[in-house]
Structure formats: C-alpha cells, structure tokens
C-alpha atoms as a PDB file:
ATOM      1  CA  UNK A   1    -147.168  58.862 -60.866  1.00  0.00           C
ATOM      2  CA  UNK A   2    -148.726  62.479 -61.083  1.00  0.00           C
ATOM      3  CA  UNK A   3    -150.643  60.782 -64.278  1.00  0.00           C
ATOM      4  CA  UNK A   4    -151.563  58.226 -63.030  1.00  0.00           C
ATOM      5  CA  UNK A   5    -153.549  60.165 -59.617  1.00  0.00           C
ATOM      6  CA  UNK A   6    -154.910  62.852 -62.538  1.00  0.00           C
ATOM      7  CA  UNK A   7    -156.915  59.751 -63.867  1.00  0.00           C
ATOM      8  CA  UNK A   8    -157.703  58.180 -60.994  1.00  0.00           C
ATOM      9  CA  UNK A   9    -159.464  61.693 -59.735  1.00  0.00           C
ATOM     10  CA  UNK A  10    -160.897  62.195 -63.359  1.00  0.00           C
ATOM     11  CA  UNK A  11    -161.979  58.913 -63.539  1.00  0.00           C
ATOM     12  CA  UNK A  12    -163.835  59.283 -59.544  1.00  0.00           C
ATOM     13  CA  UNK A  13    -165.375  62.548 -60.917  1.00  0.00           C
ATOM     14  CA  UNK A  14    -166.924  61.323 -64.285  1.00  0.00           C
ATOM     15  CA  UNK A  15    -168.428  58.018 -62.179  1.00  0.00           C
ATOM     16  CA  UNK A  16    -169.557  60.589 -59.442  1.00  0.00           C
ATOM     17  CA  UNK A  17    -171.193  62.664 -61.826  1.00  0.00           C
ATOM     18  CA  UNK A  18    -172.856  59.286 -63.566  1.00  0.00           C
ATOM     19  CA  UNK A  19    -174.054  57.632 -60.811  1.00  0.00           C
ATOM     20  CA  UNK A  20    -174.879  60.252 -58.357  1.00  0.00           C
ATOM     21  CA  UNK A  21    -174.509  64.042 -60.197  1.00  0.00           C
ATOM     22  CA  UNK A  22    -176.873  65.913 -57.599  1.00  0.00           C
ATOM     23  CA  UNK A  23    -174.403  65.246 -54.396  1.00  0.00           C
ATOM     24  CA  UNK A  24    -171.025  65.676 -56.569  1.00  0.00           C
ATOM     25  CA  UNK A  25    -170.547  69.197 -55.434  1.00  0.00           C
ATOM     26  CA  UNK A  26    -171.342  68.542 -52.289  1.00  0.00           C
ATOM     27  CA  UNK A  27    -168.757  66.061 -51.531  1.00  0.00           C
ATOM     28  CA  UNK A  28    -166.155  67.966 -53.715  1.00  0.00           C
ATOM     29  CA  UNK A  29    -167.073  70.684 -50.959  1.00  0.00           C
ATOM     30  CA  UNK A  30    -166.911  68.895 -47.965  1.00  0.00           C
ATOM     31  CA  UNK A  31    -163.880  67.217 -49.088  1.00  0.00           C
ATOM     32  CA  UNK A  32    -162.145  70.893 -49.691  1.00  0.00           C
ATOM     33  CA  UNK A  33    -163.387  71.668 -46.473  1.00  0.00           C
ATOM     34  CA  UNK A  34    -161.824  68.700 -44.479  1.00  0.00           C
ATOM     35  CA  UNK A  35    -158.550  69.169 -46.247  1.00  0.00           C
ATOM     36  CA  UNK A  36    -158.334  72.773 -45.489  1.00  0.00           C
ATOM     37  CA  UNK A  37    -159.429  71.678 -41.691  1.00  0.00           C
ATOM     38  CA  UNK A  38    -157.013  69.290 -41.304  1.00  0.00           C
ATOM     39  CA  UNK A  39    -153.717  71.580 -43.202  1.00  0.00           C
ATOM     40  CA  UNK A  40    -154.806  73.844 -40.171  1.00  0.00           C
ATOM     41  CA  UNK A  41    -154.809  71.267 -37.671  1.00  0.00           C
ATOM     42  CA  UNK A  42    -150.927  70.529 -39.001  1.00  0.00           C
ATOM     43  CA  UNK A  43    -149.788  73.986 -38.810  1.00  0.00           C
ATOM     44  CA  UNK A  44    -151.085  74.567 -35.289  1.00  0.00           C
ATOM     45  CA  UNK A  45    -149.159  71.418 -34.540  1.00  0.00           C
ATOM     46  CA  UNK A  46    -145.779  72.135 -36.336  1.00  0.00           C
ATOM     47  CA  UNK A  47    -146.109  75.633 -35.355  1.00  0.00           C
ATOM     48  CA  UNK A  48    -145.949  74.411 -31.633  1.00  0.00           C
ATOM     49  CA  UNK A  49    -142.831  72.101 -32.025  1.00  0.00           C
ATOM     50  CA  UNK A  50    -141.104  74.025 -34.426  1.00  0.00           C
ATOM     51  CA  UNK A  51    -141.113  76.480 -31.639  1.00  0.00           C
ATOM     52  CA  UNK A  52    -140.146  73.854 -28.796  1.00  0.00           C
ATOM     53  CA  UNK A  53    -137.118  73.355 -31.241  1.00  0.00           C
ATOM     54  CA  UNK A  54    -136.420  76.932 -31.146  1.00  0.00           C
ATOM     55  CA  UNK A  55    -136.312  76.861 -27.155  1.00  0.00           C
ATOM     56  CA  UNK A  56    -134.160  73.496 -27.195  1.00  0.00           C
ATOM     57  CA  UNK A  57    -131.560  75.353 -29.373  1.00  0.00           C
ATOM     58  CA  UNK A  58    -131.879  78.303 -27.600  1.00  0.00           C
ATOM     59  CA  UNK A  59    -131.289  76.596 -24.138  1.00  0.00           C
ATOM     60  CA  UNK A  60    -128.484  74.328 -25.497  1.00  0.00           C
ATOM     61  CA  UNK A  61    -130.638  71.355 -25.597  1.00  0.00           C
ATOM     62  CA  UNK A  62    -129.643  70.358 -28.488  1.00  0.00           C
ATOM     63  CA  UNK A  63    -125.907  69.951 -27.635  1.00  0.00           C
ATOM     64  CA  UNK A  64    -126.881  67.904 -24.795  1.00  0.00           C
ATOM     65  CA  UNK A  65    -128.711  65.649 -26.888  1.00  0.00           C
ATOM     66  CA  UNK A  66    -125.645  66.060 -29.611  1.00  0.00           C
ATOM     67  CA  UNK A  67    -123.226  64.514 -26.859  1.00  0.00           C
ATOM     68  CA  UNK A  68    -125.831  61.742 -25.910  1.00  0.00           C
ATOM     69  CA  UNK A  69    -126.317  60.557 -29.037  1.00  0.00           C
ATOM     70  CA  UNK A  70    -123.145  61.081 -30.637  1.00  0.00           C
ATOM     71  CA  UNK A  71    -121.596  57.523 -29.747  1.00  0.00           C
ATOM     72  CA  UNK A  72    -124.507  56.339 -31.214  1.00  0.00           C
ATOM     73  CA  UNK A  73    -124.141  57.809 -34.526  1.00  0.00           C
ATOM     74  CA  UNK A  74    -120.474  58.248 -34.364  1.00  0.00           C
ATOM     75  CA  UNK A  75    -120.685  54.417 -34.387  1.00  0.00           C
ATOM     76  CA  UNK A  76    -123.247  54.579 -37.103  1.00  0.00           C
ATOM     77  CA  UNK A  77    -122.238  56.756 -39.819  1.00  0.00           C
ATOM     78  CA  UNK A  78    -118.454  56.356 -39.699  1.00  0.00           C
ATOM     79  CA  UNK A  79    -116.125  59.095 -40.859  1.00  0.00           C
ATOM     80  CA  UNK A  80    -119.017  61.655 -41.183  1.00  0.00           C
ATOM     81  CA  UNK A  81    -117.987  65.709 -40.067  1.00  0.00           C
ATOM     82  CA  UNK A  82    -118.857  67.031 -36.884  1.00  0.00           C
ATOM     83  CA  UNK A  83    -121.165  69.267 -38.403  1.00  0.00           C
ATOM     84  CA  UNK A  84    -123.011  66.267 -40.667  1.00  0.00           C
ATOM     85  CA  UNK A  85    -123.299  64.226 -36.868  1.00  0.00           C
ATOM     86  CA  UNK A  86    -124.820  67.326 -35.361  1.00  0.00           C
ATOM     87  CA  UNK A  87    -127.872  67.846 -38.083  1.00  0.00           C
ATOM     88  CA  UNK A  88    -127.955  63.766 -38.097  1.00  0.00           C
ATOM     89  CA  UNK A  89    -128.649  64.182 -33.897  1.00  0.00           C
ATOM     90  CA  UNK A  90    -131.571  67.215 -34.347  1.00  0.00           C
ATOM     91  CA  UNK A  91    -132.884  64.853 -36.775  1.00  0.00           C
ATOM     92  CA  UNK A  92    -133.268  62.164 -34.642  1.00  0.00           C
ATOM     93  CA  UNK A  93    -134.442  63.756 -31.749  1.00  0.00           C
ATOM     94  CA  UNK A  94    -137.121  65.844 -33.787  1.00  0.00           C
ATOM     95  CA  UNK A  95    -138.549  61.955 -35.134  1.00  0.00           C
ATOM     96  CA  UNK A  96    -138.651  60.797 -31.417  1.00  0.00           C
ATOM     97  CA  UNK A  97    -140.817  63.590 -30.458  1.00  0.00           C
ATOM     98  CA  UNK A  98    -142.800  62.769 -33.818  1.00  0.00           C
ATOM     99  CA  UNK A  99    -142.130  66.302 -35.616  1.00  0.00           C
ATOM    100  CA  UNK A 100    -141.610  64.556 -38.997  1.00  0.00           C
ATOM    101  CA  UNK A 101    -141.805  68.037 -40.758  1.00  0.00           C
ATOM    102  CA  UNK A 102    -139.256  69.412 -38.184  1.00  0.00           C
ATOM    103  CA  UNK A 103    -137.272  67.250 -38.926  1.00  0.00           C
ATOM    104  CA  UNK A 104    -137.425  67.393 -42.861  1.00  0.00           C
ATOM    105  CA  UNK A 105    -135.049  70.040 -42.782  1.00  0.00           C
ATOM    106  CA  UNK A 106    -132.912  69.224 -40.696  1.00  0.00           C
ATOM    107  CA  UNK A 107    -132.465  65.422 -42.812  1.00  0.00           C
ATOM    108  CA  UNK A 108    -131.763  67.806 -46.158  1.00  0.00           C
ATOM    109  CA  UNK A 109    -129.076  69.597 -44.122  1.00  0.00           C
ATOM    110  CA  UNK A 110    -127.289  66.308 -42.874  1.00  0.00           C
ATOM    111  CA  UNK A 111    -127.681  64.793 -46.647  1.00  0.00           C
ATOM    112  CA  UNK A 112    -125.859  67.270 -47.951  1.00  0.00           C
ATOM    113  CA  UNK A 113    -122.740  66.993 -45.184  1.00  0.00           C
ATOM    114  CA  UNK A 114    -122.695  63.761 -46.630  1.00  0.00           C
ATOM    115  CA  UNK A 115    -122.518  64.213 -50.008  1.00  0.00           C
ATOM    116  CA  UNK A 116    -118.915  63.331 -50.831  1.00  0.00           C
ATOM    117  CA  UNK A 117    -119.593  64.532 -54.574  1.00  0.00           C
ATOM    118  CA  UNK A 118    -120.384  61.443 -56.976  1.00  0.00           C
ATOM    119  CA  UNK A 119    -123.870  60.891 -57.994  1.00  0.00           C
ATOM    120  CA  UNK A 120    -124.843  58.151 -56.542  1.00  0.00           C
ATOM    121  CA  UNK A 121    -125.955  57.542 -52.670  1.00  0.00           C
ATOM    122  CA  UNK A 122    -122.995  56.724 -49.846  1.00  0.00           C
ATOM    123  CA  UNK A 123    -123.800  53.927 -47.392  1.00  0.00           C
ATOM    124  CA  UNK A 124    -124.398  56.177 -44.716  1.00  0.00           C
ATOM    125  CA  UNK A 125    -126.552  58.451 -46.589  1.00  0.00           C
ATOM    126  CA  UNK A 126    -128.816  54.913 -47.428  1.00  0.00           C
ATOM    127  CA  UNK A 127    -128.826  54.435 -43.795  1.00  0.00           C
ATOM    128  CA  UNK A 128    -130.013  58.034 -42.881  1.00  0.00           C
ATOM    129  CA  UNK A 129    -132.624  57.645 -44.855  1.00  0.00           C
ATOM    130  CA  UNK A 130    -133.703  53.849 -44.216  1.00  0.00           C
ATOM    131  CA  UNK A 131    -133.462  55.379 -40.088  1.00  0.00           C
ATOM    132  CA  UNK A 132    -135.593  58.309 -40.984  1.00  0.00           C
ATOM    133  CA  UNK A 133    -138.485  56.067 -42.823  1.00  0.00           C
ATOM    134  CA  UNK A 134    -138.549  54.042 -40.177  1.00  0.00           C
ATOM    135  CA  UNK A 135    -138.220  56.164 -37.062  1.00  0.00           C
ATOM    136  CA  UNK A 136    -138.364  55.247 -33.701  1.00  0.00           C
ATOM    137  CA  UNK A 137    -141.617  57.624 -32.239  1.00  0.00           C
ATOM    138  CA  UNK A 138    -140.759  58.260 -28.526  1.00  0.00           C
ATOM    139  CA  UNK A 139    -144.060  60.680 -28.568  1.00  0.00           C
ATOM    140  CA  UNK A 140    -145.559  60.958 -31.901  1.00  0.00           C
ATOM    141  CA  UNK A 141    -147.045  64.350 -31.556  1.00  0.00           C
ATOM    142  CA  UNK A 142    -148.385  64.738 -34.903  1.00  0.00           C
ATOM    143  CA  UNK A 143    -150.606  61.410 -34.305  1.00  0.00           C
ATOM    144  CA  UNK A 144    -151.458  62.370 -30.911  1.00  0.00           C
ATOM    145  CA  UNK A 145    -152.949  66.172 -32.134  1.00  0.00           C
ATOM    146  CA  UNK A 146    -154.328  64.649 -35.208  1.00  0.00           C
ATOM    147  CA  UNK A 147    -156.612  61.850 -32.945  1.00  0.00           C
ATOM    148  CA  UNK A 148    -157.409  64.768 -30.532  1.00  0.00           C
ATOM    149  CA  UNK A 149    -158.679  66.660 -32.894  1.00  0.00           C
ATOM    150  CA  UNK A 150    -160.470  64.058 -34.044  1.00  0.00           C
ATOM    151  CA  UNK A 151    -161.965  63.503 -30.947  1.00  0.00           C
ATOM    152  CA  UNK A 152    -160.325  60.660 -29.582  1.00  0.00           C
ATOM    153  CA  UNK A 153    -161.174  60.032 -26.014  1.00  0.00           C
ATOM    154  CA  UNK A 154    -157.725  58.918 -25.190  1.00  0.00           C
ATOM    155  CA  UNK A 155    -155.435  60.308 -27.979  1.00  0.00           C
ATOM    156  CA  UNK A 156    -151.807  58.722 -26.117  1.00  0.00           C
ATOM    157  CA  UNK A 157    -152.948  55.393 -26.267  1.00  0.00           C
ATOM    158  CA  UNK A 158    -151.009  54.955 -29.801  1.00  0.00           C
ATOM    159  CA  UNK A 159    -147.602  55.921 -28.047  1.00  0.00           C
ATOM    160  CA  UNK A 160    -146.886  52.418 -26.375  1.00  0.00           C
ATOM    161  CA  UNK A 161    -148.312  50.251 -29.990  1.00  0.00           C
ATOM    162  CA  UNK A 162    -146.104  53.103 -31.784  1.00  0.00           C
ATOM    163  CA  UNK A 163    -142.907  52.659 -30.244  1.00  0.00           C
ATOM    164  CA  UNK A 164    -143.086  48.907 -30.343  1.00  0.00           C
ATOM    165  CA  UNK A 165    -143.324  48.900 -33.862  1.00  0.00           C
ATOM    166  CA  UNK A 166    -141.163  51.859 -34.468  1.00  0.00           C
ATOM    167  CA  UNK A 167    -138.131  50.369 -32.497  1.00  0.00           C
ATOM    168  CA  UNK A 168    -138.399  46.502 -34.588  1.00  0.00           C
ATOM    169  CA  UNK A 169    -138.568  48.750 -38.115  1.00  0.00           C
ATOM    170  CA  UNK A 170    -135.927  50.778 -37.001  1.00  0.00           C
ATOM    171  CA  UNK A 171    -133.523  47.637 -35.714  1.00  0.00           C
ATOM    172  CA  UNK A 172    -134.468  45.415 -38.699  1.00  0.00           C
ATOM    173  CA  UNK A 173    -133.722  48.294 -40.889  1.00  0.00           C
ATOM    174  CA  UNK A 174    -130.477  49.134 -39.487  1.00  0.00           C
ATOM    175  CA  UNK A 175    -129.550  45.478 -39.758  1.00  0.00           C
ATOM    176  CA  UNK A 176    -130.602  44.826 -43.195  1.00  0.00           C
ATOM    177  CA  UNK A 177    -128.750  48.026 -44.614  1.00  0.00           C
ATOM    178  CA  UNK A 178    -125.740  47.721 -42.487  1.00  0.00           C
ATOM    179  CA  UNK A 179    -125.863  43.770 -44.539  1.00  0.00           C
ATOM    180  CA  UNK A 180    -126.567  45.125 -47.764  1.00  0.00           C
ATOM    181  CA  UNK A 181    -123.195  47.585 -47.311  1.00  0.00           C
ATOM    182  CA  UNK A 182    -120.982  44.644 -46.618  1.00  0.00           C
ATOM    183  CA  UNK A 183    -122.294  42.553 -49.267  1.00  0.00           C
ATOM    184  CA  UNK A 184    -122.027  45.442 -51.594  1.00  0.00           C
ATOM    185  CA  UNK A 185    -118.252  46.033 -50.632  1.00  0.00           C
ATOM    186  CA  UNK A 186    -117.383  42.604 -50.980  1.00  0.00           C
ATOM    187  CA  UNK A 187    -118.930  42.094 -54.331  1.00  0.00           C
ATOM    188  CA  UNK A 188    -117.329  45.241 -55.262  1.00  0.00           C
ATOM    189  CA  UNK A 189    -113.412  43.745 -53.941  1.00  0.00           C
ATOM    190  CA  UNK A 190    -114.034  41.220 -55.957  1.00  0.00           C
ATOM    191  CA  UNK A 191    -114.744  42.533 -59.174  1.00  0.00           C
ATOM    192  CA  UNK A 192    -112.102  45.017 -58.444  1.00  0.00           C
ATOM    193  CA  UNK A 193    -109.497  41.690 -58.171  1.00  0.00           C
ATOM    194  CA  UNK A 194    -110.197  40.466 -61.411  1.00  0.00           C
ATOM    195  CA  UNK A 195    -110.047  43.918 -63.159  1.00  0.00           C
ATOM    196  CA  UNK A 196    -106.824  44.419 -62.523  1.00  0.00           C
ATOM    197  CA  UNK A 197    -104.537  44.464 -65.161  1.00  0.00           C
ATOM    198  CA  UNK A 198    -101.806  41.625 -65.984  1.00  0.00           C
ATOM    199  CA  UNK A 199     -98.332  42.795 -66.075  1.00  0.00           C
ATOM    200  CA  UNK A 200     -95.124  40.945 -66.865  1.00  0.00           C
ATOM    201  CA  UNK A 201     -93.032  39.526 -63.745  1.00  0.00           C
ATOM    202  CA  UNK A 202     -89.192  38.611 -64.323  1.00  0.00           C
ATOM    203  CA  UNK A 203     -88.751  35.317 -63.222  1.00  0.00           C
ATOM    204  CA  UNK A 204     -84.795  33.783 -63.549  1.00  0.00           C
ATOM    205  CA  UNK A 205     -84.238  36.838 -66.646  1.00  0.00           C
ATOM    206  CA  UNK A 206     -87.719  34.847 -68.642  1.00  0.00           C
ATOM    207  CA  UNK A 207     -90.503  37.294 -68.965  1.00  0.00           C
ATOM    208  CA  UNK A 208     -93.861  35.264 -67.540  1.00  0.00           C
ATOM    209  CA  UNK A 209     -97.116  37.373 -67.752  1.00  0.00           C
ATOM    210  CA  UNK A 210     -98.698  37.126 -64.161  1.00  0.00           C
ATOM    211  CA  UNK A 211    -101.287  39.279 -62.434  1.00  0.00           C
ATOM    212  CA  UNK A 212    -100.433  42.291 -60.468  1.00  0.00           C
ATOM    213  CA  UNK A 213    -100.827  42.059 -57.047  1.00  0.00           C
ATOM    214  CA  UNK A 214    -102.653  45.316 -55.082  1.00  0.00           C
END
C-alpha cells in the first residue's frame, strides 16, 4: 500500500511539474502549510480531552461509567477479566465523546486482556474492534473543533446526523459479528464430529468398528 501512495504522489508531482511547473512549489507549500495547521488544530484538541480523561479518572468517573456500562459489555464480551471490561468501558466512553485518539490506547490495552495466546483473533476481540470502527459518537469532538476551526457557523449541527448513523453501524455491526461467531462455531462442531476418530465397540463379544461418541 505504501507503494502504491509513493507513485501516486510521484506520479501527481511529475504531471504538476508538466502541466503547470511555475505554481508546483507553491502548492507543495501551501499544502505543507495546511497539514502542519491542521496537526496543530488536533493536538490542541486531544490535548484538551486527553486532559478531561485525566480529571474523569481522577474524580472516579470512570468507575461510574465502569458500573454503567458493565452489564452492557459483561453481556457482550463473555468471560473477559475484570481488568479487560474496565479498558473495554474507557474505550467506549472516550468514542462517545469522539476522542478517537484517546481512545487508541486504551483499545491496545483491552486487546491485549484479551489475548488468550493463539495467533489468531477471539470473537470478542473481532467484536471490539468491529464496535470501535463503527462507534456510536455521543459528541464527536474532534469533528466539532475541526469544522470550528474551519469556520463553520454552526459546528454541532453534525452531532444529531452523527449519532443517527453511528448508532445503525454500530447495531448492524454488532448483529452481523455476533452471526458470523455462531455460524463460525457451528461450522467448526461440525467438522470437529466427523474428525473424530473410529474406535472399536464390543457388541455380544464381536468387535464392530463404530464412531466414538464425544
């Protein structure tokens, strides 16, 4: 993928050059200049709610929202640790408020609770993750600085459109994963079934060969 954007840039430059060569450096610098402005823009955002996370976990916030949400994803993400359902919770709550990078961090942190040591992805983790790309936005914060600074005259007016679409991608992805897992397990059963090994059963002292049952 990395090659594939290297060309594409190369290929912009060499056809800016061509066709236009006296405003190429002009638009490389403007475009340096707007990415620099809006990396600022970020931090001054994440700085703010990084630090409104700081002040929830200092106040015990985030306990309060562990016990609200916990029948939620206690229901979820069965047979996950305490600790895994607590860094699952932040994780939500930061993607409500629309902190996607504060949350980042907290979404490594509950991936690796639920490691359970094979290489390959657990149901729940595939459900963490299909729940974090969709994510319900309560307040997306990052959206909200990003069209104020901007300067949108009425920056909130993506919360409502936001969390209508947030909460059907969330649902339908919930559904559809939650699906795929019981499909999987059943298709797994059933190969499992005919895998097992036949063994001899005694029947009236004659040896018949039957299958083993589980």
């Amino acid at each position: 993928m990395n090659i594939v954007f290297t060309i594409m840039t190369l290929a912009s430059l060499v056809m800016l050059i061509v066709v236009s060569p006296e405003s190429a450096f002009s638009i490389m610098i403007s475009g340096a200049s707007s990415a620099l402005k809006l990396a600022f823009t970020l931090v001054a955002i994440y700085a703010i709610w990084l630090s409104v996370l700081s002040l929830m976990e200092g106040i015990g916030l985030n306990r309060m929202l562990n016990n609200l949400f916990r029948p939620i994803t206690k229901r979820l993400f069965k047979g996950e640790s305490d600790l895994a359902l607590e860094y699952i919770t932040l994780n939500f709550s930061a993607n409500l408020l629309g902190m996607g990078g504060a949350a980042t961090p907290l979404g490594i942190k509950a991936m690796e609770c639920m490691q359970d040591g094979s290489e390959r992805a657990t149901d729940n983790m595939i459900l963490f993750m299909v729940i974090n790309s969709t994510s319900i936005q309560l307040l997306p914060a990052t959206i909200i600085g990003l069209r104020s600074s901007a300067g949108s005259n009425s920056p909130s007016d993506i919360i409502l459109p936001s969390l209508i679409a947030t909460v059907i991608s969330t649902v339908t992805g919930v559904a559809l994963a939650k699906l795929l897992s019981c499909l999987s397990k059943k298709e797994k059963k059933k190969e499992d079934e005919k895998t097992i090994p036949k063994q001899p059963l005694y029947l009236d002292g004659k040896i018949k060969v039957g299958v083993a049952k589980k």
